[in-house]
Protein backbone atom coordinates (compact mmCIF):
# COMPACT_ATOMS: atom_id res chain seq x y z
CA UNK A 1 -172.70 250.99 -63.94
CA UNK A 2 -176.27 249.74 -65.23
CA UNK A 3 -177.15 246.98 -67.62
CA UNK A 4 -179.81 247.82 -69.59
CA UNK A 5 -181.75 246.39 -73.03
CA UNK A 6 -183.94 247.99 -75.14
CA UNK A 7 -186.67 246.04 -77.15
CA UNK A 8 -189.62 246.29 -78.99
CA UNK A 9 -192.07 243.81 -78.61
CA UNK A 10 -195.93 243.69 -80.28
CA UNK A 11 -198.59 243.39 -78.12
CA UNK A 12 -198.48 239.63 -77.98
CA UNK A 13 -195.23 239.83 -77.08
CA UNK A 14 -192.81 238.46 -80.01
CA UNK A 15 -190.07 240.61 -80.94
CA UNK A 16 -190.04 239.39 -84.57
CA UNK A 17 -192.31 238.09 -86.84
CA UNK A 18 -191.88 234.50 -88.24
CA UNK A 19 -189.28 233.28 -90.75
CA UNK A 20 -186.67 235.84 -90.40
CA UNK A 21 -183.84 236.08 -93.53
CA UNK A 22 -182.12 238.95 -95.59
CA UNK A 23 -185.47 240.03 -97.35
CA UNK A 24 -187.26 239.93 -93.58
CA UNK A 25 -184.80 240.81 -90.51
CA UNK A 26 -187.57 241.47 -88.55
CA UNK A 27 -189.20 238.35 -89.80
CA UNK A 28 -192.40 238.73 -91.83
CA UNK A 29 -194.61 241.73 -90.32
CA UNK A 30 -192.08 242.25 -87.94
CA UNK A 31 -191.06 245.98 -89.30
CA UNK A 32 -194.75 247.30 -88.13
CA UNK A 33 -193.03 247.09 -84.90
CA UNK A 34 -190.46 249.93 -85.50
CA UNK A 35 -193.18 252.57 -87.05
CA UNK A 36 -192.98 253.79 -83.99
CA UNK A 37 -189.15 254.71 -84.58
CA UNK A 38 -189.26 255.37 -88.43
CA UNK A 39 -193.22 257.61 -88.36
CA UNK A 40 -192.61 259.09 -85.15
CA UNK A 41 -189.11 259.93 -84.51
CA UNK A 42 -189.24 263.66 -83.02
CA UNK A 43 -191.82 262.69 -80.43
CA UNK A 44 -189.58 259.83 -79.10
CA UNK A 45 -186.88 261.27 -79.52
CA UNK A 46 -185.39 260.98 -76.18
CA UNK A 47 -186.02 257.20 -76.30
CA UNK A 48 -184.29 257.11 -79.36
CA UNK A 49 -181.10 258.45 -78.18
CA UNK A 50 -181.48 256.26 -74.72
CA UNK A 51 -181.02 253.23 -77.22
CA UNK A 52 -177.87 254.10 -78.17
CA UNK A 53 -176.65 255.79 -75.19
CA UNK A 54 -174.36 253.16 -73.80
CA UNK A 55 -170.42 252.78 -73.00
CA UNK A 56 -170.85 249.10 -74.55
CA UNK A 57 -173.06 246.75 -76.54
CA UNK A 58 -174.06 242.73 -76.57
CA UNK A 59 -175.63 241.64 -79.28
CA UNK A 60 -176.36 238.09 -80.45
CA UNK A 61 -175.44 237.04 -83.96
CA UNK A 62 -179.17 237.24 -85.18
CA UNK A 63 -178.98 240.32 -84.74
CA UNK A 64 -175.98 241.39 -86.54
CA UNK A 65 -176.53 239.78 -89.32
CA UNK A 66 -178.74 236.73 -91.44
CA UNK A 67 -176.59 233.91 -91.66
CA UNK A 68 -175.79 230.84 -89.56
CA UNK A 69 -172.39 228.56 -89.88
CA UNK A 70 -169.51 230.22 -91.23
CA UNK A 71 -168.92 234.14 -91.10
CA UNK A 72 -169.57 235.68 -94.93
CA UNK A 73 -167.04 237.98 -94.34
CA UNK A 74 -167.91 240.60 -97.18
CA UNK A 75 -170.76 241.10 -94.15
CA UNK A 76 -170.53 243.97 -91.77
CA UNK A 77 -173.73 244.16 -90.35
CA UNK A 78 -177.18 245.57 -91.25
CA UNK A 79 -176.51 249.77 -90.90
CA UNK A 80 -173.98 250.56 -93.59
CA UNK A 81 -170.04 251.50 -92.87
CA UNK A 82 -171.12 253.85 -89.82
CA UNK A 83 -173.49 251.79 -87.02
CA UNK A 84 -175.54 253.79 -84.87
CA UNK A 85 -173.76 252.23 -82.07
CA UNK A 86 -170.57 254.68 -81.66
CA UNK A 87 -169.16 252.42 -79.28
CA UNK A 88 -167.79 248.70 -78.45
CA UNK A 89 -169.80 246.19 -79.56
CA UNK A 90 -169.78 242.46 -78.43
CA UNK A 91 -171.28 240.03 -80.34
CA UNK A 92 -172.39 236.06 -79.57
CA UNK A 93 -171.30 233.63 -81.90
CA UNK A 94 -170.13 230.06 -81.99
CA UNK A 95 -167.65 230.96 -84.64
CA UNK A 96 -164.65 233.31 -84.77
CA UNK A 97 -163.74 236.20 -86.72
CA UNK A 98 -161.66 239.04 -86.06
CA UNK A 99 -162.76 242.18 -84.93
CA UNK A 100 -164.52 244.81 -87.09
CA UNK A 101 -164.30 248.07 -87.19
CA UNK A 102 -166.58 250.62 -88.71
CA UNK A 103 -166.96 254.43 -88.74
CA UNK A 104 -168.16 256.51 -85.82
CA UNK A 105 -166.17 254.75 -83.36
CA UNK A 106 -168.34 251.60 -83.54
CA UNK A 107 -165.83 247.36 -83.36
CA UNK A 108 -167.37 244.58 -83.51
CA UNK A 109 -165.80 242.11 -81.29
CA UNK A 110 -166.94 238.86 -81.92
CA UNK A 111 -167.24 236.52 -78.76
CA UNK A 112 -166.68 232.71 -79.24
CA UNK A 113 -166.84 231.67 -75.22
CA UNK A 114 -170.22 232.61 -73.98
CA UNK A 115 -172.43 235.51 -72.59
CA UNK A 116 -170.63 235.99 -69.38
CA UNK A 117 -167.07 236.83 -71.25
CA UNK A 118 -169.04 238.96 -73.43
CA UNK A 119 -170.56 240.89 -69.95
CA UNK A 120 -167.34 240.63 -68.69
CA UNK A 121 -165.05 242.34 -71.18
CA UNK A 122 -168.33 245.01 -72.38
CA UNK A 123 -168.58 245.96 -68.84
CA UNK A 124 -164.57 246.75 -68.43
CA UNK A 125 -164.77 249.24 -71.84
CA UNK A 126 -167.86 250.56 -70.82
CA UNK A 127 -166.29 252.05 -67.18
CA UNK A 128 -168.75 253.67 -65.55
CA UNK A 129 -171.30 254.13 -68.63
CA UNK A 130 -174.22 251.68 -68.98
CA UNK A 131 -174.08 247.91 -70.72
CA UNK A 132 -176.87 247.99 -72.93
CA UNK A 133 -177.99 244.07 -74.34
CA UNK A 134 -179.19 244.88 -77.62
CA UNK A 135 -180.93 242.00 -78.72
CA UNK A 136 -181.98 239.61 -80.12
CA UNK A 137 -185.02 237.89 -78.03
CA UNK A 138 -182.65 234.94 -77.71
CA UNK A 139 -180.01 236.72 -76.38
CA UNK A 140 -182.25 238.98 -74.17
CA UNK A 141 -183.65 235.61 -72.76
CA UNK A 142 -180.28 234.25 -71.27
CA UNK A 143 -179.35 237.24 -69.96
CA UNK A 144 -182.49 238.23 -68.21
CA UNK A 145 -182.24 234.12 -67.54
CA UNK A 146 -178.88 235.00 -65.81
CA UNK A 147 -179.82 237.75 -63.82
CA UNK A 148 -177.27 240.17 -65.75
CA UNK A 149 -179.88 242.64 -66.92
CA UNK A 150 -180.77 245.58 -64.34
CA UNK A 151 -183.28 247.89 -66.19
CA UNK A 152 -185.18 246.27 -69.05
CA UNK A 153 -187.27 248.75 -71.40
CA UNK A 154 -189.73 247.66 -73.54
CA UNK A 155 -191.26 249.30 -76.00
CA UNK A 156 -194.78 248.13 -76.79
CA UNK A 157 -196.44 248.25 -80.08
CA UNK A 158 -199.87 248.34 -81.04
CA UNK A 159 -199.36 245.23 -83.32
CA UNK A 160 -200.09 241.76 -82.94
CA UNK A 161 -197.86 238.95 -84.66
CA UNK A 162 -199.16 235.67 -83.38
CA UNK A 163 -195.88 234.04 -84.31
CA UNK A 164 -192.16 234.45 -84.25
CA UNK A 165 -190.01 235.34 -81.82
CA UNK A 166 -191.30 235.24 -78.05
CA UNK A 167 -189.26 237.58 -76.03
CA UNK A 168 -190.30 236.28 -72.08
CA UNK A 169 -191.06 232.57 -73.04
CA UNK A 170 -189.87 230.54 -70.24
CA UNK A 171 -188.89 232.93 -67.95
CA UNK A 172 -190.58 231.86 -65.11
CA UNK A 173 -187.97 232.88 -62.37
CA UNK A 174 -187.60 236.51 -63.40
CA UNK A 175 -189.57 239.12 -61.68
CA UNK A 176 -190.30 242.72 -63.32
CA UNK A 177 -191.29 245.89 -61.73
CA UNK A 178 -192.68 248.56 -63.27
CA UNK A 179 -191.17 252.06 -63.07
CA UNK A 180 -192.61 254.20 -65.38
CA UNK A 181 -194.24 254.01 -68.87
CA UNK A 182 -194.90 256.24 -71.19
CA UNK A 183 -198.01 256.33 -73.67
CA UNK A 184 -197.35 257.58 -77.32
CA UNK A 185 -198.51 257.44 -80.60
CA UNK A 186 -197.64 253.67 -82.13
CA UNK A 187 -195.62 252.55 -78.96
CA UNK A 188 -196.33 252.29 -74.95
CA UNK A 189 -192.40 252.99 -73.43
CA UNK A 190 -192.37 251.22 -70.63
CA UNK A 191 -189.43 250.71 -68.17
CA UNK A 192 -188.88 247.73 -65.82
CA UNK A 193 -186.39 246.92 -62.93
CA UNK A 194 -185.81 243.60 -62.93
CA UNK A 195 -185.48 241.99 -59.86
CA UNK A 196 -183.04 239.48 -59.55
């Protein structure tokens, strides 16, 4: 069983723009880095469907949803009552809620204790299927800190940000090798091993 994370990062390496809310998930300019995925769908197609393509999720709270402190709990996420996910999904919070499920075979657990107990109980639903980290930058950063991500793939966009959220900032102890990448229209696909 891999862990893997998919991300896409602009050229300048932030995987959102600044001052991220409700009106901007991505943080300002940060949806330029998805034309790729929106424009150009049938020609990456197959690294579409590797996104999703998992026995299990992590996700931090960021990325499920825009607030902070207590859960809003008329709130079920950005993608409507059937996720894309079609799976278990862990998220990182500080705060509890019970789980959520949606259509398509897609719960939300919600994970008060850390990112090891979210690993830990993703990786025993997931049996022999993959672990994919789904983001955000914050969350890809301690577990690429921890040495719990196997495979990272990045998908780089021709866009720069200049601010907002750095995806490698301060990883000084993690090494990448590159295994293949893959030059398209809007978005270089390009897939590391991370060596731990």
């Amino acid at each position: 069983m891999t862990v893997t994370c998919d991300i896409t990062v602009s050229s300048d390496g932030f995987a959102a723009g600044p001052n991220q809310s409700l009106e901007h998930p991505l943080g300002e300019g940060g949806e330029r880095l998805h034309r790729w995925m929106m424009e150009l769908a049938d020609e990456n197609a197959a690294e579409i469907a590797a996104i999703v393509d998992a026995g299990a999720f992590v996700m931090g709270r960021n990325m499920f949803g825009p607030g902070r402190g207590e859960w809003d709990h008329e709130w079920t996420g950005w993608w409507g009552e059937d996720p894309p996910y079609h799976a278990p999904v862990f998220v990182l919070t500080h705060h509890p809620r019970a789980p959520l499920v949606m259509e398509g075979g897609t719960t939300f657990t919600f994970v008060t204790d850390g990112i090891e107990s979210a690993m830990e109980q993703a990786r025993l639903v997931a049996g022999d299927r993959t672990v994919a980290i789904a983001g955000g930058a914050s969350t890809v950063r301690q577990y690429l800190s921890a040495g719990l991500i196997e495979e990272l793939r990045l998908h780089v966009a021709p866009v720069v940000l200049r601010a907002g959220e750095p995806l490698l900032e301060g990883l000084d102890g993690v090494t990448l090798e590159q295994v293949s990448s893959v030059e398209r229209d809007l978005v270089t696909h390009v897939t590391y091993r991370v060596v731990h």
